[in-house]
Protein backbone atom coordinates (compact mmCIF):
# COMPACT_ATOMS: atom_id res chain seq x y z
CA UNK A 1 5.21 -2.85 25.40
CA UNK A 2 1.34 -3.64 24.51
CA UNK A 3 0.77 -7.45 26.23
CA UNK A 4 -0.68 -8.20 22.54
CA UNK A 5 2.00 -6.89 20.38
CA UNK A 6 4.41 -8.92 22.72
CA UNK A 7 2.89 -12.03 21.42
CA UNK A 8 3.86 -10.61 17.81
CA UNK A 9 6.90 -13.41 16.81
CA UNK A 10 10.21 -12.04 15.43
CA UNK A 11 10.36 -14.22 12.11
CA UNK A 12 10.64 -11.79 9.55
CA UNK A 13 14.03 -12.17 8.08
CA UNK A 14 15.24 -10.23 4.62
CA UNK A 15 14.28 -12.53 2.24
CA UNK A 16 10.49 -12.68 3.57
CA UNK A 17 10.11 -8.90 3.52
CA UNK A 18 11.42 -8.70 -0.06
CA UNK A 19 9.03 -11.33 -0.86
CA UNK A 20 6.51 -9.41 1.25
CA UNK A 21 7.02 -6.05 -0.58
CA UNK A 22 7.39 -7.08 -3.98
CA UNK A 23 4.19 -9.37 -3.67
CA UNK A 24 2.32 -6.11 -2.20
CA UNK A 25 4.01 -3.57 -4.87
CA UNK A 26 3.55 -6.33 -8.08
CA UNK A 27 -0.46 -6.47 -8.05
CA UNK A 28 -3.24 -4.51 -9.12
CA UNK A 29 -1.47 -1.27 -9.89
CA UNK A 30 -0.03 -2.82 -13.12
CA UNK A 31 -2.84 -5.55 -13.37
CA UNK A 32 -5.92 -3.78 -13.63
CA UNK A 33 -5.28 -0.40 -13.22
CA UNK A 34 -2.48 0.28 -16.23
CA UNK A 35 -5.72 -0.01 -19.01
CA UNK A 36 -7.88 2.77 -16.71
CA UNK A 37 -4.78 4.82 -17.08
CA UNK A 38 -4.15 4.02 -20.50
CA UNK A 39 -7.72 5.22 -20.85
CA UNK A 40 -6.66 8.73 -18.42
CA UNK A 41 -3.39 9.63 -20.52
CA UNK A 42 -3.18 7.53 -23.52
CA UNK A 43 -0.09 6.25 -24.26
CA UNK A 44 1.47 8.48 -22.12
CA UNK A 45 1.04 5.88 -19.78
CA UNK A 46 4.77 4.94 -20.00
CA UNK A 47 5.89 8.86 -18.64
CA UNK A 48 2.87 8.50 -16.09
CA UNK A 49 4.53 5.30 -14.68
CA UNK A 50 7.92 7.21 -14.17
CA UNK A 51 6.61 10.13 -13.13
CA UNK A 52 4.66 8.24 -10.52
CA UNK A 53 7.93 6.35 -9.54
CA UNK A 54 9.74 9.37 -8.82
CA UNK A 55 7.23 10.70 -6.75
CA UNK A 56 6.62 7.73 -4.95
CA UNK A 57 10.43 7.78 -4.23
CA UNK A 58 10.72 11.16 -2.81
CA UNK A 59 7.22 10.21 -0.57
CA UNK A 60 8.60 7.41 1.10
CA UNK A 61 12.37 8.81 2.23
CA UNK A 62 10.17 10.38 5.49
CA UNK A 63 8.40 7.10 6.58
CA UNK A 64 12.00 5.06 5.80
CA UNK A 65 13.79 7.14 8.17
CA UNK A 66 11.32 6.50 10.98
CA UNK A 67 11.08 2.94 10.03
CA UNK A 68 14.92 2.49 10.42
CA UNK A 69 15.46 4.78 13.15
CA UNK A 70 12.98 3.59 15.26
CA UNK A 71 10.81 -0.13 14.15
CA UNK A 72 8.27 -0.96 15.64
CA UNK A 73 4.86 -2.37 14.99
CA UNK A 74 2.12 -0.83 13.86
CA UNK A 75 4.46 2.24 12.49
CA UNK A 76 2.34 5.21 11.37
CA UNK A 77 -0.14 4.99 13.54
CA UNK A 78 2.70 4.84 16.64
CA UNK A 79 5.25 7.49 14.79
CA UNK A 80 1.63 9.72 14.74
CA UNK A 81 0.98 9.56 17.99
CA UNK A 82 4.22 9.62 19.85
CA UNK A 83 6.08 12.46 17.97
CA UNK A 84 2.94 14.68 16.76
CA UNK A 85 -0.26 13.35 19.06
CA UNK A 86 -2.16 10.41 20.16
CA UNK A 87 -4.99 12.18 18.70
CA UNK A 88 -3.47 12.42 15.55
CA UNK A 89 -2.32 9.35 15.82
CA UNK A 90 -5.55 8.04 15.51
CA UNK A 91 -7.10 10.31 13.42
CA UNK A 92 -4.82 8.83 10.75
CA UNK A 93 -6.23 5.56 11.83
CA UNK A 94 -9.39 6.04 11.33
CA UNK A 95 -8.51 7.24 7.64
CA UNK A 96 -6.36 4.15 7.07
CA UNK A 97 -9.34 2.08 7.92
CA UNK A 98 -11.86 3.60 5.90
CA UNK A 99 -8.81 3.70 2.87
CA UNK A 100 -8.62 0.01 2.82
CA UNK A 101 -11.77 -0.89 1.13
CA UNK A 102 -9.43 -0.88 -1.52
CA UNK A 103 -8.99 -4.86 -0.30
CA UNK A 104 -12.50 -5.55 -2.89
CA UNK A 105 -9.85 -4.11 -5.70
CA UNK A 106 -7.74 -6.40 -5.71
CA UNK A 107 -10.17 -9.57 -5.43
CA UNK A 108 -12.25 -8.04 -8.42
CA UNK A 109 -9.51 -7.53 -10.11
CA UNK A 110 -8.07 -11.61 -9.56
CA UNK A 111 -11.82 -12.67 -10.96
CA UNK A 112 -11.94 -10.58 -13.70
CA UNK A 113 -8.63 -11.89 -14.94
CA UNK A 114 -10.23 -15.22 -13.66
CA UNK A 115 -13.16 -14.95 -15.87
CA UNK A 116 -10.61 -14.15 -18.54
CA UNK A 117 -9.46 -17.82 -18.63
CA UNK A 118 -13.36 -19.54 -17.74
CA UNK A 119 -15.51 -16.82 -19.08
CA UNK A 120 -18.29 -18.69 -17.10
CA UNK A 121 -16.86 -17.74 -13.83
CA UNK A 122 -19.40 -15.07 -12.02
CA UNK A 123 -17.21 -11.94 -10.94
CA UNK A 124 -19.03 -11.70 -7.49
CA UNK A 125 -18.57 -15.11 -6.56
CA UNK A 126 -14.69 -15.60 -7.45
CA UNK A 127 -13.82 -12.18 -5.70
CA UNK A 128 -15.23 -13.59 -2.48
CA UNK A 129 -13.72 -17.16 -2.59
CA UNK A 130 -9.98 -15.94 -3.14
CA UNK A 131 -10.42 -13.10 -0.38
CA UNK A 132 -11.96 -15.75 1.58
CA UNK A 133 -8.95 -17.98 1.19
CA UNK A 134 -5.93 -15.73 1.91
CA UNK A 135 -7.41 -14.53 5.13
CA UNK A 136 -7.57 -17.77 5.72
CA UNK A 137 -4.11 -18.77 5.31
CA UNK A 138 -3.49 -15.15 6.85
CA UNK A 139 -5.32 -16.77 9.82
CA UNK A 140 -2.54 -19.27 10.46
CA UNK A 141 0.26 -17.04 11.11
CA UNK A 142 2.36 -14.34 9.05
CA UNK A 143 5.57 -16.88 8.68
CA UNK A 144 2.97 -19.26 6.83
CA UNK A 145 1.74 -16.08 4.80
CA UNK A 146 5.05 -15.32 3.93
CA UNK A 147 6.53 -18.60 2.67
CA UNK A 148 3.16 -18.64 0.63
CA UNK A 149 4.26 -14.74 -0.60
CA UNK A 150 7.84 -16.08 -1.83
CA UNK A 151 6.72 -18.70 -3.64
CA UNK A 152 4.20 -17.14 -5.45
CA UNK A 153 6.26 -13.84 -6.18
CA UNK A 154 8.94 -16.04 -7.64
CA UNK A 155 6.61 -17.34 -10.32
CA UNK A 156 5.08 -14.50 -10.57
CA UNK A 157 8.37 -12.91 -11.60
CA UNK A 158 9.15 -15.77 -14.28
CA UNK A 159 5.48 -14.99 -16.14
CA UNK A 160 6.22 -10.89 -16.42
CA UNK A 161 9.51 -12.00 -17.33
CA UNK A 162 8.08 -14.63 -20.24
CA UNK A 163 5.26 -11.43 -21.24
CA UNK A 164 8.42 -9.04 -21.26
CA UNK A 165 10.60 -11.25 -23.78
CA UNK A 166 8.16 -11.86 -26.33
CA UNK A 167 6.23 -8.68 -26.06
CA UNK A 168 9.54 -6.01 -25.92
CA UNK A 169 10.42 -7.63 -29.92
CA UNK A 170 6.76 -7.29 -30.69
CA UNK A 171 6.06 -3.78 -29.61
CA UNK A 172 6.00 -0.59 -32.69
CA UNK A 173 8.61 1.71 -30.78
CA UNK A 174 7.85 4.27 -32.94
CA UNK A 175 4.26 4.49 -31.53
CA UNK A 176 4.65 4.23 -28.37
CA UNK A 177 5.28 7.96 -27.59
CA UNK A 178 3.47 8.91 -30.39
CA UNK A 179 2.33 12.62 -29.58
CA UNK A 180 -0.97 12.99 -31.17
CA UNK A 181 -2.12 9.82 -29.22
CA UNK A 182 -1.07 11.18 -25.69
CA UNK A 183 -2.71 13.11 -23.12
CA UNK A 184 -6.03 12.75 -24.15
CA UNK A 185 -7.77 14.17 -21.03
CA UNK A 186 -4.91 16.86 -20.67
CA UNK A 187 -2.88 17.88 -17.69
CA UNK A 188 -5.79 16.57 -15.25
CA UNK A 189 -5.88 13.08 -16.71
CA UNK A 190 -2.60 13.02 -16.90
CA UNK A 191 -1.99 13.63 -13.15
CA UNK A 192 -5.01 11.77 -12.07
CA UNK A 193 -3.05 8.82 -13.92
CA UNK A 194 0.15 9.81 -11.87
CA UNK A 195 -2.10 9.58 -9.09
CA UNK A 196 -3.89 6.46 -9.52
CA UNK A 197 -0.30 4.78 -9.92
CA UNK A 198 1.12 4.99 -6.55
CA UNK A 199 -1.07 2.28 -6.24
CA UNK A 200 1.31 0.43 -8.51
CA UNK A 201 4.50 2.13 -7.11
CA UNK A 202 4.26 2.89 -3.57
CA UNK A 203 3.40 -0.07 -1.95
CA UNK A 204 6.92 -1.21 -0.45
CA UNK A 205 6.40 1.24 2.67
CA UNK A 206 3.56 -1.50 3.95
CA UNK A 207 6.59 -3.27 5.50
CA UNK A 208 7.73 -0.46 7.65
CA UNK A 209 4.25 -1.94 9.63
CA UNK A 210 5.80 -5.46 10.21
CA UNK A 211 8.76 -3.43 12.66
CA UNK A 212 7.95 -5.68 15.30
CA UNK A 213 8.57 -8.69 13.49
CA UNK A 214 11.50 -8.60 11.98
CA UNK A 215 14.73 -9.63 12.75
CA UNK A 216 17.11 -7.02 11.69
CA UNK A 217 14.64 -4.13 10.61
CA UNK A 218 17.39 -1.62 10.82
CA UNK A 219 19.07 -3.32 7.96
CA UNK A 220 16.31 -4.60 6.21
CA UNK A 221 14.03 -1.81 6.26
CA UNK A 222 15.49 0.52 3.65
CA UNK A 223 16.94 -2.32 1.50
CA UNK A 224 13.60 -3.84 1.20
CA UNK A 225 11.58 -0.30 0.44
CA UNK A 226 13.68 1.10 -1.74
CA UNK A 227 15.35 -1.78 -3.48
CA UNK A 228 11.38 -3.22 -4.32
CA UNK A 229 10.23 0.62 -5.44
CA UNK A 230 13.39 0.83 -8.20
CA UNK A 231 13.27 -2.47 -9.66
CA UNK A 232 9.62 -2.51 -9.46
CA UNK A 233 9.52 0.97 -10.95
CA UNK A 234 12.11 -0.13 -14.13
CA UNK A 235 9.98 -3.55 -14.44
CA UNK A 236 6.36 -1.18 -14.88
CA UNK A 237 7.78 0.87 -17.25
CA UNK A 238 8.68 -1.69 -19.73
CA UNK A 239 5.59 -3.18 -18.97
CA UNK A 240 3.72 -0.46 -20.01
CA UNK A 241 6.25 0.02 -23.07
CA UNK A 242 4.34 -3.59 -24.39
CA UNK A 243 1.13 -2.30 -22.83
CA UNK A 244 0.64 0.33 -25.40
CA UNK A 245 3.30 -0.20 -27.93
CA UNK A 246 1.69 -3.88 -29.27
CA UNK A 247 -2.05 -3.29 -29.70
CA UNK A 248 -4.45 0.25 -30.99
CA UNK A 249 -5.25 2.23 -28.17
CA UNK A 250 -8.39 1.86 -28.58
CA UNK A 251 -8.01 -2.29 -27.47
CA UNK A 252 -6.24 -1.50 -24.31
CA UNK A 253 -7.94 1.72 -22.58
CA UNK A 254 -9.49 0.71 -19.89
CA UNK A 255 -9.08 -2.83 -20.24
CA UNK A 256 -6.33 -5.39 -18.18
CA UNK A 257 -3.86 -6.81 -20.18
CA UNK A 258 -5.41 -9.96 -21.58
CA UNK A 259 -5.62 -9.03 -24.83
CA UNK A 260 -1.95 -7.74 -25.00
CA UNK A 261 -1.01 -11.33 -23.59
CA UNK A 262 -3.05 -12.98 -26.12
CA UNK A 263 -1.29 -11.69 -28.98
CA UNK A 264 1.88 -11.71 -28.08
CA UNK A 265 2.37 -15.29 -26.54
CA UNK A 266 1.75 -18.79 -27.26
CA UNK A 267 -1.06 -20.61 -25.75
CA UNK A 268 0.46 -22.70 -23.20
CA UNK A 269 2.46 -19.42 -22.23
CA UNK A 270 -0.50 -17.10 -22.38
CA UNK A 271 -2.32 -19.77 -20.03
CA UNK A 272 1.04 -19.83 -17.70
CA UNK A 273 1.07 -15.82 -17.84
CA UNK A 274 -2.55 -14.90 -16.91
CA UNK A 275 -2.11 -17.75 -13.75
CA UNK A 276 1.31 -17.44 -12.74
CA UNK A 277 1.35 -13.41 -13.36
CA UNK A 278 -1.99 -11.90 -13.45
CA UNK A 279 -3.50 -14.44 -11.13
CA UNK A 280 -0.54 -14.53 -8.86
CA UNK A 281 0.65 -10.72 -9.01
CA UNK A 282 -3.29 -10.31 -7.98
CA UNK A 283 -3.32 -12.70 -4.61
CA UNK A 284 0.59 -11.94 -4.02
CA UNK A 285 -0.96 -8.06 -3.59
CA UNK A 286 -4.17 -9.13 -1.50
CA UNK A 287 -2.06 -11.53 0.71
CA UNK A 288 0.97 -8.96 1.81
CA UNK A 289 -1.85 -6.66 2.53
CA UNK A 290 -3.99 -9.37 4.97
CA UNK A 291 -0.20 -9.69 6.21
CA UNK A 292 0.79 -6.19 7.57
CA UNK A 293 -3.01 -4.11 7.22
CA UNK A 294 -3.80 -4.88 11.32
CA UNK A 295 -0.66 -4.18 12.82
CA UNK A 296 -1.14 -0.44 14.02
CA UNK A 297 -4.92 -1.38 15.17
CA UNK A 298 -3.64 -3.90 17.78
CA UNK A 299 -1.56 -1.04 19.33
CA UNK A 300 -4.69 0.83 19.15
CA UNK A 301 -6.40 -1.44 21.05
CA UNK A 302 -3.86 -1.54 23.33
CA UNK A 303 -3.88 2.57 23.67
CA UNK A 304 -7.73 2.34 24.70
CA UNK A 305 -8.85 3.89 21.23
CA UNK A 306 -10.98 0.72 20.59
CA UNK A 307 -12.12 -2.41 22.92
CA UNK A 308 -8.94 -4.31 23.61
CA UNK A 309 -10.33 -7.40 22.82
CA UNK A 310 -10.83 -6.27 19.20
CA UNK A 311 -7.36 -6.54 18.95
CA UNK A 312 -6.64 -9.92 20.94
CA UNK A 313 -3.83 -12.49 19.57
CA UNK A 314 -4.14 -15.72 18.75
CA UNK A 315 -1.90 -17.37 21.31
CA UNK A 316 -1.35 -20.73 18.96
CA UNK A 317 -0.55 -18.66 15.50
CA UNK A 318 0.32 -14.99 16.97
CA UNK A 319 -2.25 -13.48 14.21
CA UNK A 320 -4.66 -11.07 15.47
CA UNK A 321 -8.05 -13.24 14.03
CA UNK A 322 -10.63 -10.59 14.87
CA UNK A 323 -9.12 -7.47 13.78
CA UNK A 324 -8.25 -9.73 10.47
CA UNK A 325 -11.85 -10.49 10.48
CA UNK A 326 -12.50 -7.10 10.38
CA UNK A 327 -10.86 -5.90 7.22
CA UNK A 328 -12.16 -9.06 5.79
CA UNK A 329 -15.48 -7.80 6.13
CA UNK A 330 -14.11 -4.26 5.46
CA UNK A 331 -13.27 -6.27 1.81
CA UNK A 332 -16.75 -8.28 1.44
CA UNK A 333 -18.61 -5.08 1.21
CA UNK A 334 -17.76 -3.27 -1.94
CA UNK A 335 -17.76 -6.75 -3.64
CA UNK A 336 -21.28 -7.34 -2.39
CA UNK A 337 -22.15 -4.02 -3.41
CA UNK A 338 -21.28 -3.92 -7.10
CA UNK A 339 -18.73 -0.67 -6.66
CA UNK A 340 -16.90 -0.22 -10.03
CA UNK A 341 -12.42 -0.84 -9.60
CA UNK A 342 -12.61 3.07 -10.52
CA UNK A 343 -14.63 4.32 -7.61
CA UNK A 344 -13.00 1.78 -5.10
CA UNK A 345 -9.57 3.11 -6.17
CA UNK A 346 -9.94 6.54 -6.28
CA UNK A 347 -11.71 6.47 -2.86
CA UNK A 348 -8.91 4.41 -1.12
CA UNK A 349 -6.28 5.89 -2.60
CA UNK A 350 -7.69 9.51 -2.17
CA UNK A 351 -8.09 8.90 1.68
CA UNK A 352 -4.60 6.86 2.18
CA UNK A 353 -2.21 9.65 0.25
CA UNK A 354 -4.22 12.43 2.17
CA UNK A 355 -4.02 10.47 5.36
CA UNK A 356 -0.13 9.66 4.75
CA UNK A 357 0.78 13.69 5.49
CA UNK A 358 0.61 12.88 8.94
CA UNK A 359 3.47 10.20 9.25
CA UNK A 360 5.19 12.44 6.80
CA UNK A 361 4.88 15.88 9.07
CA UNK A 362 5.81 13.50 12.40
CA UNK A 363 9.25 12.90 10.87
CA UNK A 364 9.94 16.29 11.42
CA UNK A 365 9.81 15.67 15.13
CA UNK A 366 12.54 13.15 15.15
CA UNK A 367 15.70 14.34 15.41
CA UNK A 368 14.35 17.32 18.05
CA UNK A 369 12.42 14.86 20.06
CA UNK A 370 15.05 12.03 19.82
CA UNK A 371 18.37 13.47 18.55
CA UNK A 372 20.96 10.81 19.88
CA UNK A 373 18.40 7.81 18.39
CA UNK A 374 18.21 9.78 14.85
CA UNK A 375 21.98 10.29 15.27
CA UNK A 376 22.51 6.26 15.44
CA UNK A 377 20.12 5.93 13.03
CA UNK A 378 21.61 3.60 9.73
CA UNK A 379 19.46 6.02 7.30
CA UNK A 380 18.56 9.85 7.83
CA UNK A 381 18.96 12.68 6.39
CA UNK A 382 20.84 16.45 7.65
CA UNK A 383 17.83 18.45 9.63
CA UNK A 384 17.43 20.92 6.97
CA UNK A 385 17.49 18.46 3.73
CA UNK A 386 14.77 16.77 5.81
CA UNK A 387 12.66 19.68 6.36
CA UNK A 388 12.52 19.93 2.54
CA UNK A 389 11.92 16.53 1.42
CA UNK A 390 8.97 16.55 3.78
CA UNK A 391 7.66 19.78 2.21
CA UNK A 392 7.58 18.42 -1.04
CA UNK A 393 6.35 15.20 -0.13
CA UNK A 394 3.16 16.69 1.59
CA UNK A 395 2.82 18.93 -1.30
CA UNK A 396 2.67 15.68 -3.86
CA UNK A 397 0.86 13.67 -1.20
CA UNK A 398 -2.05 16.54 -0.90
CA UNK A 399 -1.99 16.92 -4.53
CA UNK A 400 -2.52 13.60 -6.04
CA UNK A 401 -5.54 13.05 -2.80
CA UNK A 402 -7.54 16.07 -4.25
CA UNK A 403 -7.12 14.72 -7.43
CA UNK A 404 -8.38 11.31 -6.74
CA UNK A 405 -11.03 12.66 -4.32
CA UNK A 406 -12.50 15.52 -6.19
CA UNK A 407 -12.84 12.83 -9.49
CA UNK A 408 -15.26 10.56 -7.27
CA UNK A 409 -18.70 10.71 -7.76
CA UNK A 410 -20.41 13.54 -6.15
CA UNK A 411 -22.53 11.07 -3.77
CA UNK A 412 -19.45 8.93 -2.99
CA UNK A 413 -16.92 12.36 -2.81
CA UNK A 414 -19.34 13.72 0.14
CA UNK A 415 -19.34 10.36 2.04
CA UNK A 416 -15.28 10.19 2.24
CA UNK A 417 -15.38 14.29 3.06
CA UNK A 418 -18.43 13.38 6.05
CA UNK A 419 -16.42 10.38 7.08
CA UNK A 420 -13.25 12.51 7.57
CA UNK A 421 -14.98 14.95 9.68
CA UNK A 422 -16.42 12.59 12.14
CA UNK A 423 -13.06 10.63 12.51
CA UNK A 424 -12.04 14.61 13.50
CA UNK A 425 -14.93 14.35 16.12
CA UNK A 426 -14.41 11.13 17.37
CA UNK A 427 -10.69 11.81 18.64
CA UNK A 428 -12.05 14.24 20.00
CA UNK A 429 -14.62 12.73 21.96
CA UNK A 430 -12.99 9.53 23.11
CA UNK A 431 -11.10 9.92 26.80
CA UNK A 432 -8.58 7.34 26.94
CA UNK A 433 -5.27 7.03 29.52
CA UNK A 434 -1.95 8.19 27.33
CA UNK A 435 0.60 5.03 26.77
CA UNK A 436 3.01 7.93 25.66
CA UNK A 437 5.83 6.40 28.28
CA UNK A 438 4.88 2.80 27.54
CA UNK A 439 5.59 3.67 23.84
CA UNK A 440 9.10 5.46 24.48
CA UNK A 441 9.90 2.33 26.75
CA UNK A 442 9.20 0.49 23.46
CA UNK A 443 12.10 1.95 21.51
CA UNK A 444 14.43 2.36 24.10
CA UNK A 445 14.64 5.87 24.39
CA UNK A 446 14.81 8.14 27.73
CA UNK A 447 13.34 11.64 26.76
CA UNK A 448 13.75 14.97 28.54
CA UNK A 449 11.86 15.10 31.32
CA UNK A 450 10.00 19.07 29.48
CA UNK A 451 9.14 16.54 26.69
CA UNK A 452 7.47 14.12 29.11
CA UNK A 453 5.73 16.14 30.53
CA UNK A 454 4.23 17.85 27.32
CA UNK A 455 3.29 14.55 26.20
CA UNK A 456 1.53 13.36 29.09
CA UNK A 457 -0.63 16.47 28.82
CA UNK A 458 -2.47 14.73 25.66
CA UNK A 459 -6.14 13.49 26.04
């Protein structure tokens, strides 16, 4: 095992990853984004939601096998490597990088919401403080991060809860699937919608990078992603029930729901709703991602992709500072640079789903590479029910990345496409020794000797 990832403390229990997961899933998705869907689909919203669910379900059965059969930190990026190629591996590094400018998102979004409450507040400014201050606290150690995740997810739960009961009797259920005021921008909106979404739906999988950490991942792995994705998915849905169903479309389309909490709750609720929910559903989001995003860049480091001491850590807190650091500044820049929440998400997203085939095809490998681990394994699926699920999955993962991709500005659109080509190049550049044993020695697995030798033939 990596010297670095050994320092990694085993803390994680259940309860944290729930918190974890539900903090990452509840955020911007439903936030910020539902109103720029509203304004995609209309008030189709509601079937975009489920639709996005569903797919978001079938997506992350691969990546939850893996996860269960074999935890570890850092998991993509490792499953990549070790069952398809270290190349590979980090070629979907390099796109899960670049994806997660998506961190300015969800600080724009928390001071636009912000602003909501003291109009005076400066966007710019407020996105930058609140980044500032959870990779801080993510600075200190992920058990500190955590407690800080549970405590805001629980009252973060009690304000959707207090926006659900008085805006479900408010809400005209006979216009909420009103035909003539859905699918506005057709099938493409529609799916671009779906797409945009997963944002909201399929963030529960981020756990599956905190392997190393936890105490019982075999156990806790699946409850936690799946159990977060269905509730989640039910709790959206009504959401966006109230979403469209109180106000004209025309007052919600690409707007956050401030105006929807404004009519439908009292002003001492409406002040606890857009703190404890939008506020806190916001940095709950932005603080499970500062929690998990480094993991598969310290192994990395370790694998001689990148200078080792980029992924150093922290002896006294067990947080790696300067790859945190890095994504921090990763954040700072679209903030800095005035890049609308529409661009910023459809670029992330675009590059993440399209990067997230390769975990997805590596799964494949599993039970041929490793058939007496998959065999123990406390979640899998029969070889050929696998090889199906992983077809479809690449087939919705490499359809809702063209859509979000091919929507981006033509400028912006060229820069992700050039960016994708020279990660392609750099692999293939880079000479690095292959930790391929060191990895297997990780999970506890003694391969046949053929498949050793095939994977110490990587470079």
């Amino acid at each position: 095992m990596g010297s670095q990832e050994a320092k990694l403390k085993k803390v994680l229990g259940l309860g944290d990853l729930m918190g974890i997961a539900m903090g990452q899933v509840i955020g911007v998705g439903i936030m910020a984004l539902m109103g720029v869907a509203i304004g995609m689909t209309g008030k189709a919203v509601v079937l975009a939601f489920v639709v996005s669910s569903v797919f978001t379900c079938i997506t992350i059965i691969p990546l939850t096998i893996m996860s269960t059969t074999m935890p570890t930190t850092g998991a993509q990026y490792r499953y990549s490597s070790l069952l398809l190629s270290p190349k590979i591996g980090f070629f979907w590094m390099l796109l899960f990088i670049f994806s997660k400018v998506t961190i300015a998102v969800y600080a724009i979004s928390f001071a636009q919401y912000l602003q909501g409450l003291v109009p005076d507040i400066p966007i710019m400014p407020a996105a930058f403080v609140i980044l500032t201050v959870l990779y801080i606290t993510n600075m200190i150690g992920v058990k500190t991060a955590a407690v800080v995740e549970k405590i805001m997810v629980l009252v973060l739960l009690l304000a959707l809860g207090i926006f659900l009961a008085y805006g479900l009797p408010a809400t005209n259920f006979a216009e909420v699937f009103n035909p003539k005021e859905m699918f506005p921008s057709g099938f493409i909106g529609f799916f671009t919608a779906v797409g945009l979404l997963a944002f909201a739906t399929g963030g529960a999988t981020s756990i599956a990078e905190l392997g190393g950490e936890m105490k019982n991942p075999g156990r806790d792995i699946p409850l936690t992603i799946f159990g977060t994705t269905l509730g989640v998915g039910v709790l959206y849905a009504l959401m966006a029930i109230v979403g469209v169903g109180v106000l004209p479309i025309a007052e919600v389309a690409n707007k956050p729901l401030t105006d929807v909490a404004r009519t439908i709750l009292p002003g001492p609720l409406f002040l606890f709703f857009m703190i404890g929910g939008a506020l806190f559903a916001l940095a709950t989001t932005l603080n499970a991602l500062l929690t998990w995003v480094t993991k598969g860049m310290i192994i990395a480091c370790e694998d001689g992709w990148l200078p080792k001491s980029l992924g150093v850590v922290n002896k006294k807190h067990g947080t790696p500072h300067r790859l945190l650091t890095l994504f921090y500044i990763i954040g700072v820049i679209p903030i800095i640079g005035g890049v609308s929440l529409d661009t910023i998400s459809k670029l992330g997203l675009g590059v993440l789903l399209f990067a997230g085939i390769i975990p997805v095809i590596a799964v494949t490998q599993l039970p041929k590479k490793y058939p007496e681990l998959y065999a123990k394994s406390k979640f899998k699926l029969p070889p050929k029910m696998l090889t199906a699920v992983v077809l479809v999955s690449i087939l919705l993962l490499a359809f809702q990345s063209t859509l979000m991709i091919m929507t981006l500005p033509v400028k912006i659109m060229i820069g992700a496409i050039l960016y994708m080509i020279a990660a392609g190049i750099y692999v293939n550049i880079v000479k690095r020794k292959v930790p391929v044993v060191e990895m297997e020695e990780h999970f506890e697995v003694i391969p046949l000797a053929a498949e050793v030798e095939e994977s110490t033939t990587f470079n």
